[in-house]
C-alpha atoms as a PDB file:
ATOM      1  CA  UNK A   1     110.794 109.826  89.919  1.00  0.00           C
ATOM      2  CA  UNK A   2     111.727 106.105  89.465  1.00  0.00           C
ATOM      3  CA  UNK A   3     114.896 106.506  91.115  1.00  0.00           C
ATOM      4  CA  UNK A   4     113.678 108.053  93.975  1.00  0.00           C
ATOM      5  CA  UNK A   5     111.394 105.477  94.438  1.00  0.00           C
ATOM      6  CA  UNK A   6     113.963 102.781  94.206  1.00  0.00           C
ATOM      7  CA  UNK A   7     116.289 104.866  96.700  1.00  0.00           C
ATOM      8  CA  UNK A   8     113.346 104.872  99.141  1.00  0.00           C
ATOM      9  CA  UNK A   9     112.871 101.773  98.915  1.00  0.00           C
ATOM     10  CA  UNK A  10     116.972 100.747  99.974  1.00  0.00           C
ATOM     11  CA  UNK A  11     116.993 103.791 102.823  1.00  0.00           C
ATOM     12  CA  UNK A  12     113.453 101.757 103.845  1.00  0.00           C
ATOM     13  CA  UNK A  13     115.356  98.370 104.254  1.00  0.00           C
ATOM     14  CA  UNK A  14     118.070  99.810 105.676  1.00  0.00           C
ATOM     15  CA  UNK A  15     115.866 101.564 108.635  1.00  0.00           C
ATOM     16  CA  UNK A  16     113.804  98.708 109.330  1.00  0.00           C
ATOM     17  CA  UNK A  17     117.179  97.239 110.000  1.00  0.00           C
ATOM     18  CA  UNK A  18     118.585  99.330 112.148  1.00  0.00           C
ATOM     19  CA  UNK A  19     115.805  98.934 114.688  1.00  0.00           C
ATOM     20  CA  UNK A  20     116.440  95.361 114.753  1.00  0.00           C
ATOM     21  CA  UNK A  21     117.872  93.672 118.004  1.00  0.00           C
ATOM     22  CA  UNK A  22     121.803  95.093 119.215  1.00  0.00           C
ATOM     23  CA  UNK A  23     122.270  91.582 120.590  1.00  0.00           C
ATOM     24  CA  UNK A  24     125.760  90.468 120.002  1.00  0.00           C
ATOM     25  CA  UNK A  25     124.514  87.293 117.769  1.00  0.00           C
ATOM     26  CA  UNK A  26     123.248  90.027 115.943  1.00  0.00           C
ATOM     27  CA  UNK A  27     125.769  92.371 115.113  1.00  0.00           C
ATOM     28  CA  UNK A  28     127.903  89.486 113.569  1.00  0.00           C
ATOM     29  CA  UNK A  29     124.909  87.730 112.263  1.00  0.00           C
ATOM     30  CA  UNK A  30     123.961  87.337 108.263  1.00  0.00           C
ATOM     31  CA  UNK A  31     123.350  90.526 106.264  1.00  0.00           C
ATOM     32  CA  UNK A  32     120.088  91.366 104.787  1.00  0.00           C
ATOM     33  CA  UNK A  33     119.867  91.254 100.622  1.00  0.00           C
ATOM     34  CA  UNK A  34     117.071  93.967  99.004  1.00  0.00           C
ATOM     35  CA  UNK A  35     116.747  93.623  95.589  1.00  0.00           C
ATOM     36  CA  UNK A  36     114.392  95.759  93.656  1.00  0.00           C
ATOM     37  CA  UNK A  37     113.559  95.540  90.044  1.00  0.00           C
ATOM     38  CA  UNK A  38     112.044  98.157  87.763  1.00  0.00           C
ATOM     39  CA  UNK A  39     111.212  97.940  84.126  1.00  0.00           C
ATOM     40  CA  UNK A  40     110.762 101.176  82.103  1.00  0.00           C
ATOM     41  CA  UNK A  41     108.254 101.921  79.459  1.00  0.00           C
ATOM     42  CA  UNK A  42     111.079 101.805  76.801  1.00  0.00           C
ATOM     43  CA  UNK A  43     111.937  98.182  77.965  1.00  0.00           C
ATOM     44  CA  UNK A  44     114.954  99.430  79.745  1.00  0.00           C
ATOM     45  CA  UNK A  45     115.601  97.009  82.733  1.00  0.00           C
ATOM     46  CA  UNK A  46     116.827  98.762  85.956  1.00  0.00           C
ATOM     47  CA  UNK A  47     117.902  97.026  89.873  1.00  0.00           C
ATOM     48  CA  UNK A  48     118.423  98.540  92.760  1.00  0.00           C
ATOM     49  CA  UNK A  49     120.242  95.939  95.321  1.00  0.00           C
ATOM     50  CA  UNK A  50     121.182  96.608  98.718  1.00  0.00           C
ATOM     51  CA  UNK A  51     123.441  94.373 101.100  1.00  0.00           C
ATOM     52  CA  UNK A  52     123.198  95.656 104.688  1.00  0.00           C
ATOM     53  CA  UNK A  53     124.412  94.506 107.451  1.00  0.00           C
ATOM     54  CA  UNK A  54     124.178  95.302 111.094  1.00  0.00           C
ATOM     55  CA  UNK A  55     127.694  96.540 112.464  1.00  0.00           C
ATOM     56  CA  UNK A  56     129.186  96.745 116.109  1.00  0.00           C
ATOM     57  CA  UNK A  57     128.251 100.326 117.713  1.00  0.00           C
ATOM     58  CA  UNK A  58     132.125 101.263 118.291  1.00  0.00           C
ATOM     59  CA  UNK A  59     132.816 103.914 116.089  1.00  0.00           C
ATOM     60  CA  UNK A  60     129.956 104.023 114.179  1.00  0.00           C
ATOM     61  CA  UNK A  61     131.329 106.802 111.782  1.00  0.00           C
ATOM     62  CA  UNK A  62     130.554 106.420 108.017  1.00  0.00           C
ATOM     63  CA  UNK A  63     133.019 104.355 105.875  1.00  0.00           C
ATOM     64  CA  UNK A  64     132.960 106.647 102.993  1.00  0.00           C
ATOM     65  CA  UNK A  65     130.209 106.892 100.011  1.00  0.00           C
ATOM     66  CA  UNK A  66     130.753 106.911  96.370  1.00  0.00           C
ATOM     67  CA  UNK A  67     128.929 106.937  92.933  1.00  0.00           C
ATOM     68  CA  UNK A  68     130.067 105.397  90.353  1.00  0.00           C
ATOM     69  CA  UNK A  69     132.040 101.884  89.785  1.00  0.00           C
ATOM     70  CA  UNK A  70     134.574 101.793  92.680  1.00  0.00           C
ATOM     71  CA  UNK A  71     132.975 104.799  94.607  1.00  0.00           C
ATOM     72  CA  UNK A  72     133.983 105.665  97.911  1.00  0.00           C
ATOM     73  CA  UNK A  73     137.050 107.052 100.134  1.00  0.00           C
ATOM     74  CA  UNK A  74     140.682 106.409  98.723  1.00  0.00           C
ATOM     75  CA  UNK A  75     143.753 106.495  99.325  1.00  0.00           C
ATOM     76  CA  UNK A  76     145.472 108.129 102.428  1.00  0.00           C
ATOM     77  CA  UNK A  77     147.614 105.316 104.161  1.00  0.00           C
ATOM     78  CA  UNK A  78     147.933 105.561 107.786  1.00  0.00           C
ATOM     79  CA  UNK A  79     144.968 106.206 110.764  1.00  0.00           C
ATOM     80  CA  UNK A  80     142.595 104.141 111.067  1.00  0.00           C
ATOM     81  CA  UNK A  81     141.584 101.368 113.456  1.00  0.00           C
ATOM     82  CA  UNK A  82     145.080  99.647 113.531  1.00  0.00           C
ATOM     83  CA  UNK A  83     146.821  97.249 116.054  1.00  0.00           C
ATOM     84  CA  UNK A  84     144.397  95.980 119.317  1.00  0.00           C
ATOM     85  CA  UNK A  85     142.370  93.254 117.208  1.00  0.00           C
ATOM     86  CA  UNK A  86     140.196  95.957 116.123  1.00  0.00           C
ATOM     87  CA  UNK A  87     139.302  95.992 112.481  1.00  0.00           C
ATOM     88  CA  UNK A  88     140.853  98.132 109.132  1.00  0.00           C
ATOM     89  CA  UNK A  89     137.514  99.950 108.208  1.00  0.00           C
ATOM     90  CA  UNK A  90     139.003  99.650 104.896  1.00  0.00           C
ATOM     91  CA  UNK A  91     139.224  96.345 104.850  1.00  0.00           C
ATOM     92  CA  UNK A  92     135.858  95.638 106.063  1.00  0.00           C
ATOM     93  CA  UNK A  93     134.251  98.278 103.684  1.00  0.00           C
ATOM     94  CA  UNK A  94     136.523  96.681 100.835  1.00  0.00           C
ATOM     95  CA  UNK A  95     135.188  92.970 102.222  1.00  0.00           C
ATOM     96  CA  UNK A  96     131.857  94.092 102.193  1.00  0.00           C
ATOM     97  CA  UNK A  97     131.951  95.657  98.785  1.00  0.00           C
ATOM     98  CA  UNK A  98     133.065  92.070  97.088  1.00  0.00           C
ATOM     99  CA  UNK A  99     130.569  90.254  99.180  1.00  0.00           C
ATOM    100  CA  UNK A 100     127.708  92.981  97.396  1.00  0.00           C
ATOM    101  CA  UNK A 101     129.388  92.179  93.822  1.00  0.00           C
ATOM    102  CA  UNK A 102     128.917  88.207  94.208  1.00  0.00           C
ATOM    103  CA  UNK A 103     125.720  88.027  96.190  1.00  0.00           C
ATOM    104  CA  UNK A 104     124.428  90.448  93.733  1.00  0.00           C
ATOM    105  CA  UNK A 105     125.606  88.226  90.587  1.00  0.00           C
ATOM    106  CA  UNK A 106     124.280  85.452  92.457  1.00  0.00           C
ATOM    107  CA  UNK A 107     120.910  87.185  92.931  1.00  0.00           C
ATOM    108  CA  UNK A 108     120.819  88.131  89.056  1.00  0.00           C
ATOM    109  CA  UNK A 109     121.632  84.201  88.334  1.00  0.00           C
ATOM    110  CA  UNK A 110     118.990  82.991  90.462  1.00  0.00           C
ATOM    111  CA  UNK A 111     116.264  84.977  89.072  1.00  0.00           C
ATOM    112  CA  UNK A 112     117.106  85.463  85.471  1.00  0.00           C
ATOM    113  CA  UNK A 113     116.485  89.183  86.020  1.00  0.00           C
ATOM    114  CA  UNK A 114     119.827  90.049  83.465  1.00  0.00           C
ATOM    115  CA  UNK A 115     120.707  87.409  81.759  1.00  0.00           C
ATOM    116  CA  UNK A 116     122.858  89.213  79.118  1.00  0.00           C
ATOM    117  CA  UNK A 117     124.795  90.915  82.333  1.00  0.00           C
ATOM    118  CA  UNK A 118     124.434  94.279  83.675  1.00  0.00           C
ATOM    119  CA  UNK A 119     126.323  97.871  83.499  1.00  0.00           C
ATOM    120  CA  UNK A 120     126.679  99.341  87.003  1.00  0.00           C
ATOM    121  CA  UNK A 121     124.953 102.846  86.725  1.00  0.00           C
ATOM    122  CA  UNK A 122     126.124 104.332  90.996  1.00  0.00           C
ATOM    123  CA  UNK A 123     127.295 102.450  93.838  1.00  0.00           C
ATOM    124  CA  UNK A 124     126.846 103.874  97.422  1.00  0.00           C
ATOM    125  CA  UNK A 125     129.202 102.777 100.157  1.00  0.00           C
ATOM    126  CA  UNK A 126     128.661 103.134 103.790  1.00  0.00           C
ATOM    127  CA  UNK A 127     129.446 101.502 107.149  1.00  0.00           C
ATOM    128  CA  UNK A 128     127.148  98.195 106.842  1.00  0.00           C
ATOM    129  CA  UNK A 129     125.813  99.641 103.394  1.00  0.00           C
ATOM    130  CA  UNK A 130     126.213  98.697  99.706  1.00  0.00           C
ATOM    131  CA  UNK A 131     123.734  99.628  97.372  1.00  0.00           C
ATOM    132  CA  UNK A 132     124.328  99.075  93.330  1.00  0.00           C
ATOM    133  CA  UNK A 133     122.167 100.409  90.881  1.00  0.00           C
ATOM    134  CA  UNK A 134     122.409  98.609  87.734  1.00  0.00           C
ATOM    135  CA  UNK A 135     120.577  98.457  84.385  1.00  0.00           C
ATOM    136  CA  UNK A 136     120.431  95.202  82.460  1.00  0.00           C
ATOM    137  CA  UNK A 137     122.072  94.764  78.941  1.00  0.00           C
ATOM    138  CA  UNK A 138     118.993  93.733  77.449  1.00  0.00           C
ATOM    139  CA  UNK A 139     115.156  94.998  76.828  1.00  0.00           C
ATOM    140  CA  UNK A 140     112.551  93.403  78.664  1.00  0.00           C
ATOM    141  CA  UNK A 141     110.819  90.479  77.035  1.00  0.00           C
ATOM    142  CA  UNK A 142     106.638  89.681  77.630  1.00  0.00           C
ATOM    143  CA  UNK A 143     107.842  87.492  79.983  1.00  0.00           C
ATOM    144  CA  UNK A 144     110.037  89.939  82.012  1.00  0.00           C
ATOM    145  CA  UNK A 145     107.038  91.831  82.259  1.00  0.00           C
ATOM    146  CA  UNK A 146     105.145  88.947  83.516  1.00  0.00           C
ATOM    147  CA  UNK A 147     107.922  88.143  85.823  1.00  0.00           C
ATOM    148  CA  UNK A 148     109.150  91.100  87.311  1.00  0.00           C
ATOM    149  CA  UNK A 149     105.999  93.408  87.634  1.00  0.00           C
ATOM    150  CA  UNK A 150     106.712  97.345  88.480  1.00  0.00           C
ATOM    151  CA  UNK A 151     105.674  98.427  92.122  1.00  0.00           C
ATOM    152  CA  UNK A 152     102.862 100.909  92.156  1.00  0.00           C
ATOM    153  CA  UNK A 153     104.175 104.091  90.169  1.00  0.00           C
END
């Protein structure tokens, strides 16, 4: 039930920002960070973050999705957006994937949330998506608790 919640919560974010402005400042403009913390009974510390960004409307196909460290589509050279200035979708979904990885250790760093590191649990990859779900290598302390309250159950 906790995971759904923290999925809603990332498919929330990601629908308030897709019916944000299509002005061309926009669609190049900063991506939006959602970072949601959860602490279980048994002092197991869970994240959900999410990195979305608002892409161009030509070919707004998916990029791929994954679970798992390194999820997503693979291999198969060839196709693609290619040649014209356009970009490599695999690039960009490859770009956006690292970006996730150090905003998100930066996020962690910033608020102490796992301070022992973190073991990536599923990883979801999509065209102007990333979310990682992560649980922390330590148990919540008193002042975790304090810190980081739960969101209504």
């Amino acid at each position: 039930m906790k995971n759904i919640i923290l999925i809603s919560l990332s498919i929330s974010a990601l629908t308030l920002s897709g019916c944000s402005s299509n002005s061309p400042k926009r669609q190049g403009g900063m991506p939006t960070e959602v970072f949601v913390t959860h602490i279980k009974p048994d002092a197991s510390k869970i994240f959900n973050y999410s990195l979305i960004k608002k892409m161009p409307n030509q070919g707004q196909g998916q990029m791929g999705k994954g679970r798992g460290k390194g999820g997503g589509m693979h291999g198969g050279g060839g196709g693609g957006m290619k040649g014209g200035g356009k970009p490599n979708m695999s690039q960009m979904k490859d770009k956006m994937q690292e970006k996730a990885h150090k905003k998100l250790n930066q996020k962690l760093a910033q608020t102490g949330y796992c301070r022992e590191g973190y073991m990536e649990l599923e990883s979801y990859f999509e065209r102007g998506l990333v979310t990682i779900k992560g649980e922390c290598n330590e148990s919540a302390t008193t002042e975790d608790i304090k810190t980081f309250p739960n969101s209504e159950d």
